[in-house]
N, C-alpha and C. Protein backbone atom coordinates (compact mmCIF):
# COMPACT_ATOMS: atom_id res chain seq x y z
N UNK A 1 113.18 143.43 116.39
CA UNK A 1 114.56 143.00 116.22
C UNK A 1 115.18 143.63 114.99
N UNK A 2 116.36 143.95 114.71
CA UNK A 2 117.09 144.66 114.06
C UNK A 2 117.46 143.55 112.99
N UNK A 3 117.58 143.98 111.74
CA UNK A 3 117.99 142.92 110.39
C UNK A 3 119.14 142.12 110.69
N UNK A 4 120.40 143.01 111.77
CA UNK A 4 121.25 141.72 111.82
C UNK A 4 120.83 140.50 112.72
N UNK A 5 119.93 141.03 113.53
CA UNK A 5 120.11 139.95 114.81
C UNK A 5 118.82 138.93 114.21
N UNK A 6 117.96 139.50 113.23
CA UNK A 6 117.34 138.43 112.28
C UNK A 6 118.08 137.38 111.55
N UNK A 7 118.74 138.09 111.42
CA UNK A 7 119.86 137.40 109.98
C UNK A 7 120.53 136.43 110.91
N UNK A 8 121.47 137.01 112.21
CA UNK A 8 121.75 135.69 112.87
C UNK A 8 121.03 134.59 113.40
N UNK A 9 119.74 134.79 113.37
CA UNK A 9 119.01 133.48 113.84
C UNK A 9 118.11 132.56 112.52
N UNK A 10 119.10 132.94 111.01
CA UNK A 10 118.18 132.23 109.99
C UNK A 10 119.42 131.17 110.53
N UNK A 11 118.56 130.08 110.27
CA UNK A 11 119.56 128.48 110.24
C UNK A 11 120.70 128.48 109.11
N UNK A 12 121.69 128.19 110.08
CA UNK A 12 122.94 127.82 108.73
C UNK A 12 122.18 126.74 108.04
N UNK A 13 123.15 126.33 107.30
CA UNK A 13 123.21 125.32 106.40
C UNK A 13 122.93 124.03 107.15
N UNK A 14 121.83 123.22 106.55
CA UNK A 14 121.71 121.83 107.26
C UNK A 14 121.24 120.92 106.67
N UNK A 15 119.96 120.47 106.90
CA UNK A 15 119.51 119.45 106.11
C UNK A 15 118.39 119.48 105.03
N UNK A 16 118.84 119.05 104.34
CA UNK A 16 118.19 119.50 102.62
C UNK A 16 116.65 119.99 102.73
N UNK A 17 116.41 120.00 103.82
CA UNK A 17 114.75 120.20 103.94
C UNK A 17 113.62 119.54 103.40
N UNK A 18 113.55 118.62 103.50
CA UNK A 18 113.12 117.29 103.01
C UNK A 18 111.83 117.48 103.64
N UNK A 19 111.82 117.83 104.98
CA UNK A 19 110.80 117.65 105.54
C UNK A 19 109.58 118.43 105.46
N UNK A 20 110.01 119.48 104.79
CA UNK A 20 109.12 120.58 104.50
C UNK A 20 108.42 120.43 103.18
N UNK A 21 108.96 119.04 102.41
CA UNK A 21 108.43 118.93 100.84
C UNK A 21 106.99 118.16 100.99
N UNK A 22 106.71 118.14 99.65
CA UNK A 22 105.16 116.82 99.85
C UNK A 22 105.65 115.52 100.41
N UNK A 23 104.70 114.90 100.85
CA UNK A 23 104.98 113.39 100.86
C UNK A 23 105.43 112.66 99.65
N UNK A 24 105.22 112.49 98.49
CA UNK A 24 105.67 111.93 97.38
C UNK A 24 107.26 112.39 97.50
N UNK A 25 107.93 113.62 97.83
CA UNK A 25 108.75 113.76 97.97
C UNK A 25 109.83 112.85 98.64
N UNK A 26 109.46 113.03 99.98
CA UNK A 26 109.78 112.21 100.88
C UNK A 26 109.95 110.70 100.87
N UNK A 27 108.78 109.58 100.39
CA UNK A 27 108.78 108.47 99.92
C UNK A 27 110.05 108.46 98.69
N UNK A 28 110.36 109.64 98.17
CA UNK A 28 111.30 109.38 96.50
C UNK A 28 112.81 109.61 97.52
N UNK A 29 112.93 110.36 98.28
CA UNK A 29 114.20 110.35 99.15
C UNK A 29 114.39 109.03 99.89
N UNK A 30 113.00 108.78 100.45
CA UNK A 30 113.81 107.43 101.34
C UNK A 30 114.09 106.35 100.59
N UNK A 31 113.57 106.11 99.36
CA UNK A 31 113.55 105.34 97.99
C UNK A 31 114.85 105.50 97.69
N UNK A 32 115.74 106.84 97.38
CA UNK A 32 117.03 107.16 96.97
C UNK A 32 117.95 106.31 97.77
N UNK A 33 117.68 106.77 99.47
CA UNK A 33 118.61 106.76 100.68
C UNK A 33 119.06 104.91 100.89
N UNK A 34 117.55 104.38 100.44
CA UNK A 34 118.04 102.83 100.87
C UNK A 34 118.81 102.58 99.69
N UNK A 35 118.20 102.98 98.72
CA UNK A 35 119.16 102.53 97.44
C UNK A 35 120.46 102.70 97.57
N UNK A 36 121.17 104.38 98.14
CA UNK A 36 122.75 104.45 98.27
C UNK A 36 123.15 103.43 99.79
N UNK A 37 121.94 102.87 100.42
CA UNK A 37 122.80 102.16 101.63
C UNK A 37 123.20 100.91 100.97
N UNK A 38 121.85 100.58 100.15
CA UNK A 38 122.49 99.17 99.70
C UNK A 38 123.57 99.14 99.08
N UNK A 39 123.76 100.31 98.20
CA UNK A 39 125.15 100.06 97.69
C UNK A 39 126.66 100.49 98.84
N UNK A 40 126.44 101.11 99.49
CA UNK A 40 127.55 101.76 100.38
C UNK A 40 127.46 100.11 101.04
N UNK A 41 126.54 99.29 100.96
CA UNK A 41 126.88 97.82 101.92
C UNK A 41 127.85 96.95 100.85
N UNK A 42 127.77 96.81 100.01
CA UNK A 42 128.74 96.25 98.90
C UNK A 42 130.29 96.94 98.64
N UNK A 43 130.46 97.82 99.25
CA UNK A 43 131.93 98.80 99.43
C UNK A 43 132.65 98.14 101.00
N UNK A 44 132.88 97.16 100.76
CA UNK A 44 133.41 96.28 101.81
C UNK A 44 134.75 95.31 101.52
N UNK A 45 135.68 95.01 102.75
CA UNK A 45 136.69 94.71 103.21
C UNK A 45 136.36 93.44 104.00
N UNK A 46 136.24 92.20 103.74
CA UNK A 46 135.75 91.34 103.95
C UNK A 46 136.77 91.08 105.36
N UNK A 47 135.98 90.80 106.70
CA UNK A 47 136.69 90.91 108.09
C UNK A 47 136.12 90.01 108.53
N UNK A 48 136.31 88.90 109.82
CA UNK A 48 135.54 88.12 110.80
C UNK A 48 135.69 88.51 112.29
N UNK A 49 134.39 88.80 113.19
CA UNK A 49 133.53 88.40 112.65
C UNK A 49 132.47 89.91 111.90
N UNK A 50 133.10 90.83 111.40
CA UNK A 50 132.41 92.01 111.11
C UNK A 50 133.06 92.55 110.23
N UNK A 51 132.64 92.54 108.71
CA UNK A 51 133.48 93.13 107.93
C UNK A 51 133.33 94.30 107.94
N UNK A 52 134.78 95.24 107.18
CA UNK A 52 134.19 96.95 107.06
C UNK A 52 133.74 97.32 106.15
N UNK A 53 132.45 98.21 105.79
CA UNK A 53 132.45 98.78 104.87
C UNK A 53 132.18 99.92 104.55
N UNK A 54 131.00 101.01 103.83
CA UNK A 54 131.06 102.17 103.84
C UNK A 54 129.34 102.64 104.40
N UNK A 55 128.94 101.64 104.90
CA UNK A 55 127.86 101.79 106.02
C UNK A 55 127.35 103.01 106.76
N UNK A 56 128.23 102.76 107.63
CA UNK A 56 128.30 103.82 108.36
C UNK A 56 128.34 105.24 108.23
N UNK A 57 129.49 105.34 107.27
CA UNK A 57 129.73 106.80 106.30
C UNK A 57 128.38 107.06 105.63
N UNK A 58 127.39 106.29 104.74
CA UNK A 58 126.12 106.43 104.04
C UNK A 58 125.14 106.40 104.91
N UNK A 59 125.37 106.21 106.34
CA UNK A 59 123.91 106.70 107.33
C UNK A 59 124.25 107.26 108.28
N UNK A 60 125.47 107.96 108.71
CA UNK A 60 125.75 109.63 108.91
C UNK A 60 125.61 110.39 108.13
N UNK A 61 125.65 110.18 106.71
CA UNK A 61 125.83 111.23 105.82
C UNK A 61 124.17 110.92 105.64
N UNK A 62 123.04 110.31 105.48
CA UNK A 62 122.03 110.62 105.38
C UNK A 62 121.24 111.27 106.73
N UNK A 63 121.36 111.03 107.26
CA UNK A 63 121.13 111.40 108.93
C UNK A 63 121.25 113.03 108.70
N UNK A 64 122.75 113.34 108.28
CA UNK A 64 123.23 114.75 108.00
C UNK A 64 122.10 115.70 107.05
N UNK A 65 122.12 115.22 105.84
CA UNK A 65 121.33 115.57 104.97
C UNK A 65 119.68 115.41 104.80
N UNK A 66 119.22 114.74 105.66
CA UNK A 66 117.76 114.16 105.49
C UNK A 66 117.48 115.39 106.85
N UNK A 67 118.21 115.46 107.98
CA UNK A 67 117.28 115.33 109.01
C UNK A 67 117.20 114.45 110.03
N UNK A 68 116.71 114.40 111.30
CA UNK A 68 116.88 113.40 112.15
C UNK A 68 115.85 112.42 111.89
N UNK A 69 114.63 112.65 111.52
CA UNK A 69 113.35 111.98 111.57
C UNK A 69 113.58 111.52 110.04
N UNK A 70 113.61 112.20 109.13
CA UNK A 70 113.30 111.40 107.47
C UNK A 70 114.40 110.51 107.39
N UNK A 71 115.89 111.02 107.98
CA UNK A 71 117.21 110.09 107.91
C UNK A 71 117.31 108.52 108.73
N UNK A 72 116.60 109.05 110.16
CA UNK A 72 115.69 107.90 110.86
C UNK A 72 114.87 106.99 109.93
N UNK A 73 114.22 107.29 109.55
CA UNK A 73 112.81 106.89 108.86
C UNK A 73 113.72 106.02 107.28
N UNK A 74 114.60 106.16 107.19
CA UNK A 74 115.78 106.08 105.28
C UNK A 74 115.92 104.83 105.58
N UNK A 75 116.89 104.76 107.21
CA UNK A 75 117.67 103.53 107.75
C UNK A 75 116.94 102.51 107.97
N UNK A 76 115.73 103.05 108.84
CA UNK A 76 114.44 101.62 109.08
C UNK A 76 114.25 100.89 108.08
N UNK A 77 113.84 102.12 107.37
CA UNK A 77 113.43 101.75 105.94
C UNK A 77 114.57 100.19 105.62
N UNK A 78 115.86 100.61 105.32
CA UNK A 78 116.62 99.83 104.32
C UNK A 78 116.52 98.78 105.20
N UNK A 79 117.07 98.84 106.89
CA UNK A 79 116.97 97.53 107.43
C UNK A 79 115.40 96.78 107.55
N UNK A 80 114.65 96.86 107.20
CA UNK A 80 113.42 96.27 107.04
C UNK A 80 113.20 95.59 105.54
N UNK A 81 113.84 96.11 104.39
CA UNK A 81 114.49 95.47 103.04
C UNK A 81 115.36 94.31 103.41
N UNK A 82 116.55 95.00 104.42
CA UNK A 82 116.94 93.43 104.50
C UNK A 82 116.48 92.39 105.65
N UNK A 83 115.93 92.64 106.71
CA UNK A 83 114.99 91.57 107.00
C UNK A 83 114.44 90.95 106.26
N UNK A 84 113.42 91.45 105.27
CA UNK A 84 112.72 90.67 104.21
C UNK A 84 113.46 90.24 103.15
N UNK A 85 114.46 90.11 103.41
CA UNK A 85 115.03 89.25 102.04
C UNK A 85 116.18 89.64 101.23
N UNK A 86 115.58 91.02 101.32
CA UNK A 86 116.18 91.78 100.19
C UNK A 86 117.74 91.93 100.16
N UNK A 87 118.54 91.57 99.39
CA UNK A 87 119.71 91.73 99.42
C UNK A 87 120.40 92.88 99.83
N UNK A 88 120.28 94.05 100.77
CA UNK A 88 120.75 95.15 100.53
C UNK A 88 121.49 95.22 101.99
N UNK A 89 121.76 94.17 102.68
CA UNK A 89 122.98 94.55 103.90
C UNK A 89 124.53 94.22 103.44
N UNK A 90 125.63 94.44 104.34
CA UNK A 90 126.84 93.46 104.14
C UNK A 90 126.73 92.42 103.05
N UNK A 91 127.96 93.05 102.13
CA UNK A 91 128.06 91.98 101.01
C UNK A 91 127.00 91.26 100.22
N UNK A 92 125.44 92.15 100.70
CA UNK A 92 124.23 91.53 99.65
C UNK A 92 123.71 90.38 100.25
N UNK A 93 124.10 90.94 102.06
CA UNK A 93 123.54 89.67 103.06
C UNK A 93 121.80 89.97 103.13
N UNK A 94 121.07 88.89 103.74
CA UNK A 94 119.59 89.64 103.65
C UNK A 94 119.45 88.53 104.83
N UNK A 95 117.68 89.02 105.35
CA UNK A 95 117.57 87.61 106.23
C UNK A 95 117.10 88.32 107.96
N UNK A 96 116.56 87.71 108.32
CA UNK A 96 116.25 87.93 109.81
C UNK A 96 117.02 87.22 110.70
N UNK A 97 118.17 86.17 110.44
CA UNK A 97 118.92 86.12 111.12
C UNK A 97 120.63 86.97 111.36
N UNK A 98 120.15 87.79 110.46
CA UNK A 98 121.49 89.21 110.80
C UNK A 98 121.17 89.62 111.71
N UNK A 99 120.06 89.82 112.06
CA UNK A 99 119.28 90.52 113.71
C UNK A 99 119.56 90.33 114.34
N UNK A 100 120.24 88.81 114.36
CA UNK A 100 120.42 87.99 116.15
C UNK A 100 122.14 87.74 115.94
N UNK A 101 122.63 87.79 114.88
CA UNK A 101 124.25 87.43 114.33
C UNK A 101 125.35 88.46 115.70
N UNK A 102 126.50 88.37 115.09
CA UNK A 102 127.28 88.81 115.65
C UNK A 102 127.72 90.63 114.97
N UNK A 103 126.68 90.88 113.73
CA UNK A 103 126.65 92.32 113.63
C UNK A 103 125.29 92.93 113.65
N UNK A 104 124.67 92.11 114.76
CA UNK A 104 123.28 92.27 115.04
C UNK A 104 123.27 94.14 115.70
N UNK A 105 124.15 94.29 116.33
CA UNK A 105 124.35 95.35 117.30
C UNK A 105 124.52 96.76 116.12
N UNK A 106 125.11 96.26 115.47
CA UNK A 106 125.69 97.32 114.69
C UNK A 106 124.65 97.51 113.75
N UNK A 107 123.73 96.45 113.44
CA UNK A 107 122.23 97.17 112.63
C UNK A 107 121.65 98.22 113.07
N UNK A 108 121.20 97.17 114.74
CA UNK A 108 120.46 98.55 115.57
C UNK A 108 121.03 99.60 115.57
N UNK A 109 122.07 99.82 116.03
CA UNK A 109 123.05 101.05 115.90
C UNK A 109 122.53 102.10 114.62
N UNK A 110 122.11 101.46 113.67
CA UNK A 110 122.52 102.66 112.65
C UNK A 110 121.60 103.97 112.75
N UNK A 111 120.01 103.25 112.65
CA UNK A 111 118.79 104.17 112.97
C UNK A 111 119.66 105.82 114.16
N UNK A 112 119.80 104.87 115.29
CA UNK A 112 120.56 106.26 116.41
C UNK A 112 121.84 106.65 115.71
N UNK A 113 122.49 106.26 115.16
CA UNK A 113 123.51 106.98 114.34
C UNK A 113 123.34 107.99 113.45
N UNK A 114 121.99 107.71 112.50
CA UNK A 114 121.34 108.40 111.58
C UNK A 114 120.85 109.68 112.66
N UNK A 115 119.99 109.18 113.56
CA UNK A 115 119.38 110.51 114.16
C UNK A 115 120.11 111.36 115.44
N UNK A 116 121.15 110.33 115.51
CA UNK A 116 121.93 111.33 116.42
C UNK A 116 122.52 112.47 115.33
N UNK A 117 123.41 112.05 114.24
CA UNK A 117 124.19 113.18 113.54
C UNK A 117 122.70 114.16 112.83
N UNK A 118 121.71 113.86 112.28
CA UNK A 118 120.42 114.48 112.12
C UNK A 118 120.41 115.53 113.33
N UNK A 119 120.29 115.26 114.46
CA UNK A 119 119.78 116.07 115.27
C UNK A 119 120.97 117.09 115.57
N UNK A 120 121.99 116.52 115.54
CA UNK A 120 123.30 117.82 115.91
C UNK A 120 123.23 118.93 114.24
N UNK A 121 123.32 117.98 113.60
CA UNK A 121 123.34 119.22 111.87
C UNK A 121 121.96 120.23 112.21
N UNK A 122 121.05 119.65 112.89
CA UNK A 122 119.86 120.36 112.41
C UNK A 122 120.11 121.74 113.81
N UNK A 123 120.72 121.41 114.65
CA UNK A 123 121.32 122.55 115.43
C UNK A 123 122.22 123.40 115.23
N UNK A 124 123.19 122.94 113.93
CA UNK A 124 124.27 123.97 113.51
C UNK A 124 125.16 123.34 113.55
N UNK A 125 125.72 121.46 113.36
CA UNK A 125 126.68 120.88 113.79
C UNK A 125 127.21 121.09 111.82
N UNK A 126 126.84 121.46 111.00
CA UNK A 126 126.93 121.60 109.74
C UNK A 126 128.25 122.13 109.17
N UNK A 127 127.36 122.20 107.73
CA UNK A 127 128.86 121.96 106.83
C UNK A 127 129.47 123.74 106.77
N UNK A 128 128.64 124.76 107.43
CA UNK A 128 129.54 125.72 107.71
C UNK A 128 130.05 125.86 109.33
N UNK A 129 130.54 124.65 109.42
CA UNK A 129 131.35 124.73 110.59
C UNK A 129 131.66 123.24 110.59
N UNK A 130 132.69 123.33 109.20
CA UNK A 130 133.35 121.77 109.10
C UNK A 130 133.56 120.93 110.57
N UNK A 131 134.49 121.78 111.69
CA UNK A 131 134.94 120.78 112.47
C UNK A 131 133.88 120.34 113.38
N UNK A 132 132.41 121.09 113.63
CA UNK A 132 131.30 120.75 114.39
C UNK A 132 130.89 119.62 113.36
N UNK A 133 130.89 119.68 112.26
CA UNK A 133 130.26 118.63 111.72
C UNK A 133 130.78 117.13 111.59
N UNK A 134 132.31 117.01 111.64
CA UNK A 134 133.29 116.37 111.49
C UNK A 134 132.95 115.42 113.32
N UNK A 135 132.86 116.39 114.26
CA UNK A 135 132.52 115.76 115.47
C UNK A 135 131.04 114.95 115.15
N UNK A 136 130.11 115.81 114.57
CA UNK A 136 128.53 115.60 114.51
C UNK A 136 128.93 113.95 113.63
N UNK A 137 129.76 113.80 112.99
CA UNK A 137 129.68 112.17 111.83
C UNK A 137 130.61 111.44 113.25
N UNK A 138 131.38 111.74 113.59
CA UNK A 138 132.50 111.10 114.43
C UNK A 138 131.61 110.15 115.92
N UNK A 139 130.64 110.95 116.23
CA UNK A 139 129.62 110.57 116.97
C UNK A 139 128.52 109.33 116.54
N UNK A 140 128.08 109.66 115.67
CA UNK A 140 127.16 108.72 115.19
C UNK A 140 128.02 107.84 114.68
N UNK A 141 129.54 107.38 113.99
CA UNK A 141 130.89 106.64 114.26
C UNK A 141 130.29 105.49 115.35
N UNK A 142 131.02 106.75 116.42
CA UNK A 142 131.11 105.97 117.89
C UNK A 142 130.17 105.23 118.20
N UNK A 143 128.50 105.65 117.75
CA UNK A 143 127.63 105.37 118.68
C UNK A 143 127.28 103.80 117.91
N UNK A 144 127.88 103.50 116.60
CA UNK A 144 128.06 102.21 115.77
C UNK A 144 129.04 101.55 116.03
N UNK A 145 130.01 102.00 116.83
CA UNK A 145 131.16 100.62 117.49
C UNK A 145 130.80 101.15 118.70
N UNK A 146 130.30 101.56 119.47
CA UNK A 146 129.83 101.09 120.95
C UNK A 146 128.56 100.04 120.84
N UNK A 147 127.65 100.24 120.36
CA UNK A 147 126.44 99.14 120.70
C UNK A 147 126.89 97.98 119.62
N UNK A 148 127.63 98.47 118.87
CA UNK A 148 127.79 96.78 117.86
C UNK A 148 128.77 95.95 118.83
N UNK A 149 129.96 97.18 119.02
CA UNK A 149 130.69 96.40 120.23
C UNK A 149 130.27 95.50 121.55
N UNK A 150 129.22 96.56 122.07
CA UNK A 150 128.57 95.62 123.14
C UNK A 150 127.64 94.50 122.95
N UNK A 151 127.57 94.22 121.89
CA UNK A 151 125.99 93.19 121.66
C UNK A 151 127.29 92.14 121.10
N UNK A 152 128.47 92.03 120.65
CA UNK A 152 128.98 91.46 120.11
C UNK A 152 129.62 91.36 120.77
N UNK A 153 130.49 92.00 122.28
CA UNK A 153 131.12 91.23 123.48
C UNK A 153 129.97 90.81 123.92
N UNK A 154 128.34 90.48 124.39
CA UNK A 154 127.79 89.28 124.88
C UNK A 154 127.58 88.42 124.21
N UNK A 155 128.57 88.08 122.90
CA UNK A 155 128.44 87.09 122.17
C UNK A 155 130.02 86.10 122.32
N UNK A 156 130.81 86.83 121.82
CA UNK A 156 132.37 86.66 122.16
C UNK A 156 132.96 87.11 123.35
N UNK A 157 132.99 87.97 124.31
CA UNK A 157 133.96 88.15 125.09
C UNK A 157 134.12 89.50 124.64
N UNK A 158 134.50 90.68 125.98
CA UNK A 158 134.90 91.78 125.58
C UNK A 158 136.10 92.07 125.01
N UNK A 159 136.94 91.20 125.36
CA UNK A 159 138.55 91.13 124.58
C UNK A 159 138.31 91.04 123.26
N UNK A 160 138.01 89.90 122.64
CA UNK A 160 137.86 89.59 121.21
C UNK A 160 136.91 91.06 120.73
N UNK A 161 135.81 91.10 121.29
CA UNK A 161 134.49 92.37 120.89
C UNK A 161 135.66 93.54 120.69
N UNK A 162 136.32 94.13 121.58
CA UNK A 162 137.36 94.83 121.11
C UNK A 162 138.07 94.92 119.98
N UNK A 163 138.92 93.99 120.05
CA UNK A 163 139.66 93.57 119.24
C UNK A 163 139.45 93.16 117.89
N UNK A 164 138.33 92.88 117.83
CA UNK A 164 137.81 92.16 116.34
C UNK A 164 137.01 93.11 115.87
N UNK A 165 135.89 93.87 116.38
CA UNK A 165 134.82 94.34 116.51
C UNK A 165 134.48 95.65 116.64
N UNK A 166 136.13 96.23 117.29
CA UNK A 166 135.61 97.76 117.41
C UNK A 166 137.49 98.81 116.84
N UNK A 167 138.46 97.90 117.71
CA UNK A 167 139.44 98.54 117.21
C UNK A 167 140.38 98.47 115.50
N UNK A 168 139.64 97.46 114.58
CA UNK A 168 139.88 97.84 113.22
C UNK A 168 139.08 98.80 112.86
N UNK A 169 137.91 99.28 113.45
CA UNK A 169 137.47 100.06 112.38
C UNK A 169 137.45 101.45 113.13
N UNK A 170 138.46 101.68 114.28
CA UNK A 170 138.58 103.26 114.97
C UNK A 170 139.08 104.28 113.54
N UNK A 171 140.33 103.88 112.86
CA UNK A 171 141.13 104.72 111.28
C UNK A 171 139.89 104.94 110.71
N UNK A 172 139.32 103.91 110.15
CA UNK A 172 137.86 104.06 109.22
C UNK A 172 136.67 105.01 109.45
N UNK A 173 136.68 104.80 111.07
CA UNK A 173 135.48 106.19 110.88
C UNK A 173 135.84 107.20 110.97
N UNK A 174 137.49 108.19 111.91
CA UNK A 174 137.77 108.82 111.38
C UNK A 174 137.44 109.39 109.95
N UNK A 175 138.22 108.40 109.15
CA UNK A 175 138.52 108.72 107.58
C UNK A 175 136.75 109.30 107.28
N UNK A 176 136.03 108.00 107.77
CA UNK A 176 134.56 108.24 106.92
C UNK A 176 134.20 109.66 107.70
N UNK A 177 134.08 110.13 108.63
CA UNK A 177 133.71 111.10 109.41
C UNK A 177 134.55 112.65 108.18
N UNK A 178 135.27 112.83 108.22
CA UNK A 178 136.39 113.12 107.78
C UNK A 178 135.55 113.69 106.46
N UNK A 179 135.35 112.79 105.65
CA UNK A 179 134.75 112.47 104.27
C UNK A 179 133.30 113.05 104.74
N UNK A 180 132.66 112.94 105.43
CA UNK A 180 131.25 113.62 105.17
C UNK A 180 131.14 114.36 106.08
N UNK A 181 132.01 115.17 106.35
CA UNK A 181 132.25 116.34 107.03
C UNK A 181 132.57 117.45 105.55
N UNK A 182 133.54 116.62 104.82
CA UNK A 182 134.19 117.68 103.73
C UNK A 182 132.86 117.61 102.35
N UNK A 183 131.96 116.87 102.47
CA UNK A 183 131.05 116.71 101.80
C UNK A 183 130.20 117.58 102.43
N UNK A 184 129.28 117.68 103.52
CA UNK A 184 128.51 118.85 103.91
C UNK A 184 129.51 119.99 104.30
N UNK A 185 130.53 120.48 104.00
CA UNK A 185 131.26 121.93 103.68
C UNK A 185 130.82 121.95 101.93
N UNK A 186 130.92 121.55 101.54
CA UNK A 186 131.27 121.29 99.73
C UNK A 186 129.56 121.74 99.31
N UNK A 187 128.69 121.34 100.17
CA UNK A 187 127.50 121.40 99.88
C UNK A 187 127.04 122.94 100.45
N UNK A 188 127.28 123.17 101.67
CA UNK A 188 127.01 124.34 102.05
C UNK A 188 128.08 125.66 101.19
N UNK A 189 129.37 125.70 100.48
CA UNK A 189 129.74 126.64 99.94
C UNK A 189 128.67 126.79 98.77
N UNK A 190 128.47 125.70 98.03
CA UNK A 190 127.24 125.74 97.16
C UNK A 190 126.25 126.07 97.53
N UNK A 191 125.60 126.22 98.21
CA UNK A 191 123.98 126.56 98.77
C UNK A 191 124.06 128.02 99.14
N UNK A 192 125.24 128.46 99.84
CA UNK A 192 125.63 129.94 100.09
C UNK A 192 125.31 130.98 99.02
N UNK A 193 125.57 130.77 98.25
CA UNK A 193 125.15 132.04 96.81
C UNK A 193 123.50 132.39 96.86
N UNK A 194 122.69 130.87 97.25
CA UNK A 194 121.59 130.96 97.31
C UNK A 194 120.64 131.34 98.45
N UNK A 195 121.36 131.55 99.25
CA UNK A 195 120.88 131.44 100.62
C UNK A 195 121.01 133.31 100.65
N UNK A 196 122.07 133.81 100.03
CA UNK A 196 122.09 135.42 100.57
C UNK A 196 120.70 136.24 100.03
């Protein structure tokens, strides 16, 4: 093969490569990752029955940056902190009955949120190709008001589940999508100098 057609098949810009480090590594990232979820759970707009906050935006954007599997592996992580106790969901909620609540849906959700946008970045959905990436967060979005939505219309009703549950926070993930789309561009112009 000829140097260009090498050169086109090195991977753009994607995920920090985490996976390729030691294990101590890895344990200190997913250590980081729950730490910024717990706090991205305290960046909230107090709503009933599902408040908004910056959730979602902090496990697309790790998903993005980790990888599908270590970004997977970040989210378990934090929701298994707050099962046990640990203060680190919604508003510094903790507890095994968030599991079964009315934003029970939207927990599960996050893990496939994380590894859906993971798996599109790690194909090229990245930050040198803002608007693939902008779709790649917008997705893992969706895929957090569809199953929170649905686990929360067999609780309320699909009207209310709508209405309460999925159409305040359509602006928000935009915006958040939006935001860590322009964050992995910001990261990949930086990495570019290093990469030639």
């Amino acid at each position: 093969m000829r140097d260009a057609e090498l050169q086109s098949l090195k991977p753009v810009f994607g995920p920090s490569g985490l996976s390729a480090q030691p294990l101590i590594w890895q344990v200190a990232a997913v250590l980081l990752g729950t730490g910024v979820l717990a706090l991205s759970s305290h960046i909230q707009v107090p709503m009933v029955p599902v408040p908004i906050t910056m959730q979602t935006f902090a496990v697309t954007l790790i998903g993005a940056l980790y990888g599908w599997r270590l970004g997977t592996v970040t989210v378990v992580a934090w929701l298994l902190q707050g099962a046990f106790g640990m203060p680190v969901l919604a508003g510094g909620a903790a507890g095994l009955h968030r599991f079964v609540g009315p934003t029970a849906g939207y927990l599960f959700a996050f893990p496939i949120a994380a590894a859906l946008c993971g798996w599109l970045v790690e194909r090229g959905w990245n930050g040198q190709r803002p608007l693939l990436s902008f779709v790649a967060m917008l997705i893992g979005n969706a895929a957090c008001l569809v199953l929170g939505g649905m686990w929360l219309a067999a609780m309320i009703g699909v009207d209310k589940a709508i209405s309460l549950g999925v159409a305040p926070f359509l602006v928000g993930a935009v915006l958040k999508s939006a935001l860590g789309a322009a964050i992995l561009a910001l990261l990949a112009r930086r990495a570019a100098p290093r990469l030639r």
